[in-house]
C-alpha atoms as a PDB file:
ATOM      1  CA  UNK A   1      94.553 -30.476  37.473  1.00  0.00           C
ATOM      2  CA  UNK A   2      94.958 -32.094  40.650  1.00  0.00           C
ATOM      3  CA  UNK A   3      92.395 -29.434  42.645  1.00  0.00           C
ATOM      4  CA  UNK A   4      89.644 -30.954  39.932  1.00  0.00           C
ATOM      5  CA  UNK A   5      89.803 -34.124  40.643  1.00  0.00           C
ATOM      6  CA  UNK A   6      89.980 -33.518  44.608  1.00  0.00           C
ATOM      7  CA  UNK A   7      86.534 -31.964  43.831  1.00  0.00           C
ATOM      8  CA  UNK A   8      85.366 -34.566  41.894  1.00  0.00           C
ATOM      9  CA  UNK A   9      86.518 -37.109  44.917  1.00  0.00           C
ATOM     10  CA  UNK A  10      85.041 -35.024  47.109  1.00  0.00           C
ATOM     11  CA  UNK A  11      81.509 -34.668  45.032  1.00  0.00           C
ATOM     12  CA  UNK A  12      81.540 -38.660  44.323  1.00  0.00           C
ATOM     13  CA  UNK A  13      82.475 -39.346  47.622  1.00  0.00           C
ATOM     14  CA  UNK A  14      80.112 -42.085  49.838  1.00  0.00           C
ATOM     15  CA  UNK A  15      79.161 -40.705  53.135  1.00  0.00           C
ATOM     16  CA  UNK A  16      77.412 -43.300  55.826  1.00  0.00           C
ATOM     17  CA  UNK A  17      74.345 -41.825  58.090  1.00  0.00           C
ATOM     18  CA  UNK A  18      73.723 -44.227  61.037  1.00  0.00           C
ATOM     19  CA  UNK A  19      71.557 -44.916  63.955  1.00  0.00           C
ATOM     20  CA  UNK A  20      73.373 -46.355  66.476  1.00  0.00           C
ATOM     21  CA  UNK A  21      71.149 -47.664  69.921  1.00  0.00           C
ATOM     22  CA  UNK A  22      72.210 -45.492  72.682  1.00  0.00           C
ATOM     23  CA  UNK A  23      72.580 -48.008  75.374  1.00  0.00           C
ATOM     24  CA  UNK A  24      73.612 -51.526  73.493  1.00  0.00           C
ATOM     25  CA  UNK A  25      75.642 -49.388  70.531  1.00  0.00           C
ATOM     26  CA  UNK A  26      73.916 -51.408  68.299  1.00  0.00           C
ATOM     27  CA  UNK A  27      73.714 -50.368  64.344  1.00  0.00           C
ATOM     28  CA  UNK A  28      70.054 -49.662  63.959  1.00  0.00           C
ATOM     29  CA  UNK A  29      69.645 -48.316  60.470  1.00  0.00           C
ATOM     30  CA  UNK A  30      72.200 -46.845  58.351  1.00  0.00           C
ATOM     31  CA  UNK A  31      72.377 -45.713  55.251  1.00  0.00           C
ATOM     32  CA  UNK A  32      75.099 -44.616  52.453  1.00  0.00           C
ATOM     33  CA  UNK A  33      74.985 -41.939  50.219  1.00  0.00           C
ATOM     34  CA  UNK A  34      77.131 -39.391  47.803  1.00  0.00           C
ATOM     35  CA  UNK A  35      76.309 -35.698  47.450  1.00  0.00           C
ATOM     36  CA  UNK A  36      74.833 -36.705  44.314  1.00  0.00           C
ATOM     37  CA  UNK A  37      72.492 -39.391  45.622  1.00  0.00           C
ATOM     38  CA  UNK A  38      71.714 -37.286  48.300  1.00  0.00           C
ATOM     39  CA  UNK A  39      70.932 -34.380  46.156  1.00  0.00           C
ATOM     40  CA  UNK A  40      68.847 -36.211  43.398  1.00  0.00           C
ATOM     41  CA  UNK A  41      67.061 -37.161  47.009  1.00  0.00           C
ATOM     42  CA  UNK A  42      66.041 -34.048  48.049  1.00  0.00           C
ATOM     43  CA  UNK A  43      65.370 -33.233  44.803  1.00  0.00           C
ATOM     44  CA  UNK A  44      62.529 -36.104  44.207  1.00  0.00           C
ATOM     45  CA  UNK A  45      61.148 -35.816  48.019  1.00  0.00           C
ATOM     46  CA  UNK A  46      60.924 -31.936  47.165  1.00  0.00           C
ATOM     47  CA  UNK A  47      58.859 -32.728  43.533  1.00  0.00           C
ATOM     48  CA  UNK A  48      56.781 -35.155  45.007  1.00  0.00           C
ATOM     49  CA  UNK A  49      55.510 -33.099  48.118  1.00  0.00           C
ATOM     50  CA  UNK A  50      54.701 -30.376  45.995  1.00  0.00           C
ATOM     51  CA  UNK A  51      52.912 -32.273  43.402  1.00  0.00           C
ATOM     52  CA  UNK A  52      50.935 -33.916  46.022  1.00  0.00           C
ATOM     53  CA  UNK A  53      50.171 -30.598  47.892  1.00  0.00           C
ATOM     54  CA  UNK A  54      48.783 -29.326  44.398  1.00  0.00           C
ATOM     55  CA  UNK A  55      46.498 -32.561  43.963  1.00  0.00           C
ATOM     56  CA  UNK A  56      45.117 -32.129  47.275  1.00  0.00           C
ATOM     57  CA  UNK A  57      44.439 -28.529  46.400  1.00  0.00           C
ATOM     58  CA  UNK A  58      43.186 -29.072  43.198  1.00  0.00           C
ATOM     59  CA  UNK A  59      41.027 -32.033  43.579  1.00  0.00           C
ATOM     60  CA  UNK A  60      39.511 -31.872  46.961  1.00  0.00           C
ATOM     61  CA  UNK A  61      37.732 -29.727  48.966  1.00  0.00           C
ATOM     62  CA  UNK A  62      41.123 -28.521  50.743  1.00  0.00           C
ATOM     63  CA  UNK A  63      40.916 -25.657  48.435  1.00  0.00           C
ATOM     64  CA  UNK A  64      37.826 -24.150  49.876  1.00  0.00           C
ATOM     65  CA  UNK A  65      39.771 -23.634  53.198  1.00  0.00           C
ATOM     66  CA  UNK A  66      42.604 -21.231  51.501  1.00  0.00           C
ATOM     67  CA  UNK A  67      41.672 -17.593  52.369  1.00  0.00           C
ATOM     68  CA  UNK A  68      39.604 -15.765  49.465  1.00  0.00           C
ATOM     69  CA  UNK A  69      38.923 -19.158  47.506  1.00  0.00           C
ATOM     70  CA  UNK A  70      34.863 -18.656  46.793  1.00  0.00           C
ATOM     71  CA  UNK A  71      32.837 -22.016  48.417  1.00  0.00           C
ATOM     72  CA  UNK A  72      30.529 -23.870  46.840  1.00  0.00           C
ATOM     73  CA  UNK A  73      27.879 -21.229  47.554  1.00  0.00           C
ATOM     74  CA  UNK A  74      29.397 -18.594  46.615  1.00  0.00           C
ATOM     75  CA  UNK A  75      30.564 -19.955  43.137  1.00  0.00           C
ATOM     76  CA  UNK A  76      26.879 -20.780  42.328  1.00  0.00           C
ATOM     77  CA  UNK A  77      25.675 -17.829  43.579  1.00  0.00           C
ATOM     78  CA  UNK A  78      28.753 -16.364  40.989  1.00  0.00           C
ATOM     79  CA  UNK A  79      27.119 -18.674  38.238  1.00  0.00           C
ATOM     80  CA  UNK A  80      23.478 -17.348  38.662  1.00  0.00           C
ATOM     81  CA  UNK A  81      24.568 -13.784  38.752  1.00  0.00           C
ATOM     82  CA  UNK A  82      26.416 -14.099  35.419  1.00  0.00           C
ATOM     83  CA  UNK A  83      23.427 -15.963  33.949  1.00  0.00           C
ATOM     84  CA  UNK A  84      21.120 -13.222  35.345  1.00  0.00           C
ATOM     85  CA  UNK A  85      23.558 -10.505  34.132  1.00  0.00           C
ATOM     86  CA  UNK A  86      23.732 -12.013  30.372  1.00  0.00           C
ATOM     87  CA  UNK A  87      20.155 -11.894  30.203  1.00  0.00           C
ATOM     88  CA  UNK A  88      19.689  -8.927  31.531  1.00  0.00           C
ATOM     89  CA  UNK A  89      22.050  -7.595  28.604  1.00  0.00           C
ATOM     90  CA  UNK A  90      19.948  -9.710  25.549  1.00  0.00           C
ATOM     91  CA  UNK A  91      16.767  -7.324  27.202  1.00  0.00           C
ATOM     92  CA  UNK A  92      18.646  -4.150  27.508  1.00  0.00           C
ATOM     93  CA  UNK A  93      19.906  -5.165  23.555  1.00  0.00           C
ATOM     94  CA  UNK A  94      16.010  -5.582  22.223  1.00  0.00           C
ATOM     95  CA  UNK A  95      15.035  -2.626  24.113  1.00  0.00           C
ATOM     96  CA  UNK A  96      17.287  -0.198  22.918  1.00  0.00           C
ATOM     97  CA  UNK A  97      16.552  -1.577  19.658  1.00  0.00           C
ATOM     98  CA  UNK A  98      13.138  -1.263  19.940  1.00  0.00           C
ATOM     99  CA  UNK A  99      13.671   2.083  21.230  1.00  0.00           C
ATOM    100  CA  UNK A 100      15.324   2.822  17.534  1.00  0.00           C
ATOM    101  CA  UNK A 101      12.778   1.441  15.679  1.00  0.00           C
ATOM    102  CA  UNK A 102      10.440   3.331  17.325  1.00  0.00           C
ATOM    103  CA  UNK A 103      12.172   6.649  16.753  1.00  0.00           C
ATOM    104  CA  UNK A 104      13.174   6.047  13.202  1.00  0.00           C
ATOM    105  CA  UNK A 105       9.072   5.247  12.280  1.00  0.00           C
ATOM    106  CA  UNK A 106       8.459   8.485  14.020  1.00  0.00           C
ATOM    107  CA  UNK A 107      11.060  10.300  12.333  1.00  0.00           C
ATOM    108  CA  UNK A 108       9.318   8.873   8.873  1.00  0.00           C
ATOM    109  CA  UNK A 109      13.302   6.662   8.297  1.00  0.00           C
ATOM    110  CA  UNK A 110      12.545   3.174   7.562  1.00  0.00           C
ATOM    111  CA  UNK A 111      13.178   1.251  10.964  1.00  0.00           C
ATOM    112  CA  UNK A 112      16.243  -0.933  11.425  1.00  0.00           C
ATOM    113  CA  UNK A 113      15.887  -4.657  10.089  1.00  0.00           C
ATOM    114  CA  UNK A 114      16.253  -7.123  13.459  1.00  0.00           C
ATOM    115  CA  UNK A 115      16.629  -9.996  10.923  1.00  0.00           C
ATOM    116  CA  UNK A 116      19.396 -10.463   8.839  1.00  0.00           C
ATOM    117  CA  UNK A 117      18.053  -9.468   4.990  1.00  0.00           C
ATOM    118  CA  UNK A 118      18.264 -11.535   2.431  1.00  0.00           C
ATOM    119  CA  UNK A 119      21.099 -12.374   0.186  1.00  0.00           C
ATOM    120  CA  UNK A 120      20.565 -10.344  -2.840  1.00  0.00           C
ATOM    121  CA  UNK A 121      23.319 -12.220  -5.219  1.00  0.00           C
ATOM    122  CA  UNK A 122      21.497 -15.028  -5.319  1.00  0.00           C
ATOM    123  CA  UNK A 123      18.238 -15.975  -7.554  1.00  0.00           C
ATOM    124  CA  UNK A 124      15.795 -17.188  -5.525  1.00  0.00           C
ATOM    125  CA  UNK A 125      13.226 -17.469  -8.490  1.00  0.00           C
ATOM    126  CA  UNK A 126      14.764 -19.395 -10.135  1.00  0.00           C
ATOM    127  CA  UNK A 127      14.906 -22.542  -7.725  1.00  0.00           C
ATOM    128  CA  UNK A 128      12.632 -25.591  -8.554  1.00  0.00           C
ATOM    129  CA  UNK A 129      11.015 -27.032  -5.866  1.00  0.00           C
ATOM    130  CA  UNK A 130       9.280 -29.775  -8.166  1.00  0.00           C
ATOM    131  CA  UNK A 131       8.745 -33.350  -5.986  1.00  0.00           C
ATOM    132  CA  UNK A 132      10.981 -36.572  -7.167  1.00  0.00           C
ATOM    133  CA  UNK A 133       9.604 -39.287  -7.333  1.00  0.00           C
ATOM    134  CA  UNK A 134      11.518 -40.530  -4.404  1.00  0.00           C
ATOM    135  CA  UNK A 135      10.209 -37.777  -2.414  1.00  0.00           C
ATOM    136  CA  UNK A 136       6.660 -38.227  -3.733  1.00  0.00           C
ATOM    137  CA  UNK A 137       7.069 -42.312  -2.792  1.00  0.00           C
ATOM    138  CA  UNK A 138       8.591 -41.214   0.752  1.00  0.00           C
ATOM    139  CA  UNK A 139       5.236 -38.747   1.231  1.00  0.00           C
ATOM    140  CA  UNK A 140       3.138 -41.322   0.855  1.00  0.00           C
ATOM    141  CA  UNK A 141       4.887 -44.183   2.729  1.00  0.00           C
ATOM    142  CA  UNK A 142       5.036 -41.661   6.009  1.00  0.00           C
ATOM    143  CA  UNK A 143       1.535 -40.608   5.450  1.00  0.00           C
ATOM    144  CA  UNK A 144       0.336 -44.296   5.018  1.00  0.00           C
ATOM    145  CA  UNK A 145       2.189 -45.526   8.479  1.00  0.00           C
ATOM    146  CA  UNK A 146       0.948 -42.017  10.300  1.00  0.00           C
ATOM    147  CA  UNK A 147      -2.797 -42.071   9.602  1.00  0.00           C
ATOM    148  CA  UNK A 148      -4.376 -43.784  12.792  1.00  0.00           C
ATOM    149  CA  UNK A 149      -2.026 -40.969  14.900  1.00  0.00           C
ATOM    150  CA  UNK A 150      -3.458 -38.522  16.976  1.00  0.00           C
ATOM    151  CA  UNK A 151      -0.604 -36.163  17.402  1.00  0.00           C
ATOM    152  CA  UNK A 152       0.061 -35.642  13.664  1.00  0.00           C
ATOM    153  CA  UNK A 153      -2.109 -33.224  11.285  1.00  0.00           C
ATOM    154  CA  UNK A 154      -4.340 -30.340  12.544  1.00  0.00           C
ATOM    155  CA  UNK A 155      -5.852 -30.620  15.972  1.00  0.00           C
ATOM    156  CA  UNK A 156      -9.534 -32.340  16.192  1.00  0.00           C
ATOM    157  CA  UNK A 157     -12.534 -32.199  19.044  1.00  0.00           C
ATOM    158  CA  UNK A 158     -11.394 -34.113  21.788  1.00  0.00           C
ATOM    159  CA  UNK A 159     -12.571 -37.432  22.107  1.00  0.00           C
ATOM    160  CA  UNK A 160     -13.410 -37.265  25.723  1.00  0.00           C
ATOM    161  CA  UNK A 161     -14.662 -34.643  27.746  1.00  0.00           C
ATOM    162  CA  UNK A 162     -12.747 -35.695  31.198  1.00  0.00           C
ATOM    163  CA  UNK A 163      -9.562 -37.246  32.186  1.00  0.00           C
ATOM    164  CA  UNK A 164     -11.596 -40.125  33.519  1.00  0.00           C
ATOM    165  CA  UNK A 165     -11.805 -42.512  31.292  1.00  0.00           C
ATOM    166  CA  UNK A 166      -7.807 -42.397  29.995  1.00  0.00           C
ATOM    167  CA  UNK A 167      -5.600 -44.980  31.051  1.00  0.00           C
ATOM    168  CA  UNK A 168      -2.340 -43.195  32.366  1.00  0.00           C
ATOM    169  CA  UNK A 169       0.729 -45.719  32.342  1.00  0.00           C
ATOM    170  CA  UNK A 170       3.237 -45.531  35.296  1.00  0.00           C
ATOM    171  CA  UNK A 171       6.254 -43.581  34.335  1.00  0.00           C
ATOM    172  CA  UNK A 172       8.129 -45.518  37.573  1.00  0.00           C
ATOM    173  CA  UNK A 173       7.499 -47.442  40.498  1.00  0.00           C
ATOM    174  CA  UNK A 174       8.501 -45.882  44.155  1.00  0.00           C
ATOM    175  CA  UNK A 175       8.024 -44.164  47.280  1.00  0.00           C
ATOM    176  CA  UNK A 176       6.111 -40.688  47.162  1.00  0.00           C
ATOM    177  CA  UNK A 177       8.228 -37.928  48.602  1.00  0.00           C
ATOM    178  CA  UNK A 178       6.879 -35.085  47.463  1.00  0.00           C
ATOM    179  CA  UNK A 179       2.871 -33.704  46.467  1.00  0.00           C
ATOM    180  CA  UNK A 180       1.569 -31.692  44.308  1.00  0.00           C
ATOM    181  CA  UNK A 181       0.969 -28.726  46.084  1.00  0.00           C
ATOM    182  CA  UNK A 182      -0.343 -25.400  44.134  1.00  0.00           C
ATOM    183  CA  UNK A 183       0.125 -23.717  47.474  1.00  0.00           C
ATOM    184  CA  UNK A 184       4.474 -23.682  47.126  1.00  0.00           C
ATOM    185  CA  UNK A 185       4.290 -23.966  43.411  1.00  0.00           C
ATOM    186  CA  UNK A 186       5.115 -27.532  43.079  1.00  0.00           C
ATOM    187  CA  UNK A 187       3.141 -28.889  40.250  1.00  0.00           C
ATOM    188  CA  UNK A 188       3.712 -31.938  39.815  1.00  0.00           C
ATOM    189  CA  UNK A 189       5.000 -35.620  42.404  1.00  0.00           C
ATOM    190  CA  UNK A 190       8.408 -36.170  43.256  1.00  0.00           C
ATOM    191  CA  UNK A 191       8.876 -40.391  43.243  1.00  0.00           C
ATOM    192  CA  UNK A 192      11.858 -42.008  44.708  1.00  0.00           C
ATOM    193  CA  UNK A 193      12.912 -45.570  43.179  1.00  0.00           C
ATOM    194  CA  UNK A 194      16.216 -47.380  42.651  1.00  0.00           C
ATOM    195  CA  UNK A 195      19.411 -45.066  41.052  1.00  0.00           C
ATOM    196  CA  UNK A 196      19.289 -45.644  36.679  1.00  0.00           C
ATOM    197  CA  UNK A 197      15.645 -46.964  36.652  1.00  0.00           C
ATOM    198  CA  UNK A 198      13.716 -46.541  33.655  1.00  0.00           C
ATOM    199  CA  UNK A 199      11.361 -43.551  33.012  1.00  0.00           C
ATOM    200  CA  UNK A 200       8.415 -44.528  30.939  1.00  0.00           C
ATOM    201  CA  UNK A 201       5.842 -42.590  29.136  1.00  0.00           C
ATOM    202  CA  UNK A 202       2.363 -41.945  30.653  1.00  0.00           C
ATOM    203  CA  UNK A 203       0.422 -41.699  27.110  1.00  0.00           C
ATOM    204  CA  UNK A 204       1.259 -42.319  23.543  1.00  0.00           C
ATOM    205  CA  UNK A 205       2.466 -38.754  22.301  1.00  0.00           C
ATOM    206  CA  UNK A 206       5.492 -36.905  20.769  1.00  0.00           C
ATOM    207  CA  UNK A 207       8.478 -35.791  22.240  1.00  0.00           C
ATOM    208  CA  UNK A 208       8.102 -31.503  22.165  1.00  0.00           C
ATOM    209  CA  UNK A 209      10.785 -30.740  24.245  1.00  0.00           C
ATOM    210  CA  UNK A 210      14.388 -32.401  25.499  1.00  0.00           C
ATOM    211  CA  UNK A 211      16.689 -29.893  27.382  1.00  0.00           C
ATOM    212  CA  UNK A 212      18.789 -28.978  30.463  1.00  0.00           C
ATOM    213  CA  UNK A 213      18.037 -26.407  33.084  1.00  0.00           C
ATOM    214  CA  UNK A 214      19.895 -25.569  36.264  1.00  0.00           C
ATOM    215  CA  UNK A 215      17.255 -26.337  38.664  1.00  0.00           C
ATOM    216  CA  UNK A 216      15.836 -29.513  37.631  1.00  0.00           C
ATOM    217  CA  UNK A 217      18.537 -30.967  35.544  1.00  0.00           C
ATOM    218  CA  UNK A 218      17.363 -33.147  32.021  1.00  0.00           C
ATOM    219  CA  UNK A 219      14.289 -32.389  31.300  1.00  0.00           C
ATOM    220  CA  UNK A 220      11.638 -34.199  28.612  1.00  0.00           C
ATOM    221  CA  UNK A 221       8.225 -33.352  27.760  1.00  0.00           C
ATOM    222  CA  UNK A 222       5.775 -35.196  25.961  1.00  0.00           C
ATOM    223  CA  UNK A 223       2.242 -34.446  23.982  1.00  0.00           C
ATOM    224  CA  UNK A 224      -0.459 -36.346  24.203  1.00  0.00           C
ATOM    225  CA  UNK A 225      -4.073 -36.219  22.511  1.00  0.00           C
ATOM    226  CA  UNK A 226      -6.696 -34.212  24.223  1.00  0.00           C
ATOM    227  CA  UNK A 227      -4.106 -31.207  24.906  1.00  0.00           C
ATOM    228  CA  UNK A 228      -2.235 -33.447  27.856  1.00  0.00           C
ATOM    229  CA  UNK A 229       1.440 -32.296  28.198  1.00  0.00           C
ATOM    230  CA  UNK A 230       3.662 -34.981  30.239  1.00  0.00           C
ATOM    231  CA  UNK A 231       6.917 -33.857  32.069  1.00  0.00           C
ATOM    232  CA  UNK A 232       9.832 -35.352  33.711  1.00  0.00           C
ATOM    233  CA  UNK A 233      12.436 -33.916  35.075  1.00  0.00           C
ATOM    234  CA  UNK A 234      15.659 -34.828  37.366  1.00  0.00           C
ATOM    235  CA  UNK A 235      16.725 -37.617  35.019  1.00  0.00           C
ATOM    236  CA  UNK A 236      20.154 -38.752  34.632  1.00  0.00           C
ATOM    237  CA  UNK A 237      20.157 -38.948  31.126  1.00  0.00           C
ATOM    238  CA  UNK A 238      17.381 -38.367  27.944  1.00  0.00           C
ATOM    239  CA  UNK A 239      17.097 -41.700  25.884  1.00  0.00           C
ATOM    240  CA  UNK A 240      14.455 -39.406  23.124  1.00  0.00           C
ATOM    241  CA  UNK A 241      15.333 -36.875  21.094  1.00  0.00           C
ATOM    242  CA  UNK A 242      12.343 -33.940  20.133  1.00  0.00           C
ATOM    243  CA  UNK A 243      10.408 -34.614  17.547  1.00  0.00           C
ATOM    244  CA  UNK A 244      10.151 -38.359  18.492  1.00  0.00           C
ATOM    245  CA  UNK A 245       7.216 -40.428  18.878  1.00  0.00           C
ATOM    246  CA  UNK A 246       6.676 -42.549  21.574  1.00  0.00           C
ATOM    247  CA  UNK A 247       4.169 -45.248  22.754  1.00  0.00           C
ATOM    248  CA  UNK A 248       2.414 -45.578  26.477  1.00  0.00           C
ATOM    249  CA  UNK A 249       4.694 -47.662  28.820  1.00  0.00           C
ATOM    250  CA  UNK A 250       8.023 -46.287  26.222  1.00  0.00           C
ATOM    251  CA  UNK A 251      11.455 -46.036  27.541  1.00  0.00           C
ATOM    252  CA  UNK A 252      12.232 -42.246  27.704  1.00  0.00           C
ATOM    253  CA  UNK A 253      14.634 -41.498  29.994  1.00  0.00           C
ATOM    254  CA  UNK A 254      16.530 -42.316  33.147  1.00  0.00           C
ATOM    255  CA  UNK A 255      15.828 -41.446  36.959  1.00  0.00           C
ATOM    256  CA  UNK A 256      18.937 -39.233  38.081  1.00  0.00           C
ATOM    257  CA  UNK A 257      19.277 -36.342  40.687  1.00  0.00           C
ATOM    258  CA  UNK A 258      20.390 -33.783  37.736  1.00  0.00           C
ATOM    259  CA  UNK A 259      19.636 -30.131  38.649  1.00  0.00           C
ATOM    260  CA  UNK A 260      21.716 -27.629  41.694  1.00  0.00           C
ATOM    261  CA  UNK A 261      18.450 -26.063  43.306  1.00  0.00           C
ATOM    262  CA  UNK A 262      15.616 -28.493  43.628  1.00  0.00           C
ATOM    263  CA  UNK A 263      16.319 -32.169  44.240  1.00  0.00           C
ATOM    264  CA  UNK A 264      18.193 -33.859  47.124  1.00  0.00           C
ATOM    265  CA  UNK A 265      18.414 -37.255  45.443  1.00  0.00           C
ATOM    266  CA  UNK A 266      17.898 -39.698  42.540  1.00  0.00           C
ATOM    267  CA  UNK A 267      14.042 -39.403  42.224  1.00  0.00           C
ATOM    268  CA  UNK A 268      11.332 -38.870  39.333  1.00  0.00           C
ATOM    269  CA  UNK A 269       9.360 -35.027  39.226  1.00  0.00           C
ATOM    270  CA  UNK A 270       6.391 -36.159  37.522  1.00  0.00           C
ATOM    271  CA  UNK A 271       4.069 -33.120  36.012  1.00  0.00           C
ATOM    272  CA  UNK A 272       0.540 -33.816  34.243  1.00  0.00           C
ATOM    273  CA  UNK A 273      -0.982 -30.783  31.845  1.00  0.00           C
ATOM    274  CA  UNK A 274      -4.285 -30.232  31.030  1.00  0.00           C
ATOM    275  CA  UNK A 275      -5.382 -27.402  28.667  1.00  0.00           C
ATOM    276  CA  UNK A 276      -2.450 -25.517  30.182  1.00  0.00           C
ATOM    277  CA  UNK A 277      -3.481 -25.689  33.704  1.00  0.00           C
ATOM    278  CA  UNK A 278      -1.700 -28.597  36.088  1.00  0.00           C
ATOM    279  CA  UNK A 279      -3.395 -32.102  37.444  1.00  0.00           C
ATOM    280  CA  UNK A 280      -2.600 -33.717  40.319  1.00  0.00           C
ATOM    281  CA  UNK A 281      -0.659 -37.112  39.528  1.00  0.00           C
ATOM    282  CA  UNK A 282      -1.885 -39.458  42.059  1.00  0.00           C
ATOM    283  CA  UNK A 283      -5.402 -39.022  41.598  1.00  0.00           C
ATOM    284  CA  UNK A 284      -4.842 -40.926  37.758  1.00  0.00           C
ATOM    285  CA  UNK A 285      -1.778 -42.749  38.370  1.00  0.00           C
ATOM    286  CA  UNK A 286      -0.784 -45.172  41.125  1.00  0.00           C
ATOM    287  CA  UNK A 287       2.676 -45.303  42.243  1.00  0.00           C
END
């Protein structure tokens, strides 16, 4: 009984750790602590250096410098090779399946369905696709409010025979830093203006396409009468969805530096389409 509570004594005991000045023997710093205190110590200084060691690690570019740790190169050089690969695999799929169908018309077998068939337990005939009236109403309140526009219905002789008597609205207001240049592939002009300005639309049109590529970030395209295709690219974030109409001088989107492989800053890529062949920007629009 008595050798416990010497170790208890001993374990609660207060031990002093001083700095004494070598030549006055003055008490500089001192401090006093148990085993336990001391312990719990060690304990907390040894937690907290490894949790900062693992932030550093994990959220800085620290990491890059351990051996075998792939840079920023290399991992999007891993990111395009596994995109590459997975299509590569969707081609090799419709070929070989191609390849069957082929073989089983040849063979005189009825060639493997690429669609899923339809769902036999269920009546189709027997559905009624008669209008309500509140469809019937809503048909003719969208037709009434769409008749004077261009880009609905089936497509008419153009009005005009050139591009030179349209008005072209600017989509933003900047500096020029890159041309169009058919030479290097680089279709459209590259404007640089102030971070989260507003994109506008050149031409009254609809929205045909809103999306996200890897090399030039949030993309939107636009139609326009007279087969005139609008893009913009680089842009921080899409303010249209498809399928949405939009007026000349329209909000659409906002100038970003989106995309890994072709932009170096926040800045507009501006592309004109005519008849599926590309225009030169600045000679309709003025920066």
């Amino acid at each position: 009984m008595a050798k416990n509570d010497k170790k208890k004594r001993n374990w609660r005991d207060k031990y002093r750790v001083t700095v004494i000045n070598d030549t006055t023997f003055e008490e500089v710093w001192k401090v006093r602590l148990t085993q336990y205190n001391a312990f719990l110590l060690i304990t907390f200084l040894f937690i907290f250096i490894t949790g900062a060691t693992t932030s550093l690690i994990a959220f800085t570019n620290l990491r890059e410098f351990i051996p075998g740790y792939p840079d920023v190169t290399m991992r999007r050089n891993i990111l395009m090779s596994a995109i590459h690969l997975d299509s590569l695999d969707r081609e090799l799929a419709l070929r070989d399946k191609y390849f069957a169908n082929l073989n089983a018309i040849i063979s005189g077998n009825q060639p493997v369905e690429i669609y899923a068939l339809q769902d036999t337990t269920k009546n189709y005939k027997a559905i009624n696709f008669n209008t309500s009236p509140e469809d019937s109403a809503l048909r003719a309140r969208v037709e009434n409010e769409e008749r004077y526009n261009l880009t609905l219905g089936p497509s008419s002789s153009e009005s005009v025979s050139s591009l030179a008597g349209m008005h072209f609205f600017p989509p933003v207001k900047g500096i020029i830093s890159g041309r169009y240049d058919v030479r290097i592939k680089h279709f459209g002009t590259d404007i640089v203006t102030k971070p989260k300005a507003f994109v506008s639309s050149a031409l009254d049109g609809t929205v045909i396409f809103t999306g996200w590529t890897m090399e030039t970030g949030f993309v939107i395209e636009v139609q326009h009468p007279n087969n005139i295709v609008s893009v913009y690219k680089h842009n921080a974030s899409l303010l249209k969805e498809t399928g949405d109409m939009v007026r000349a001088g329209e909000t659409i989107s906002v100038v970003g530096d989106s995309g890994e492989l072709y932009t170096s800053g926040p800045h507009l890529h501006f592309e004109i389409w005519y008849k599926g062949s590309p225009l030169d920007p600045e000679k309709h629009i003025l920066f």
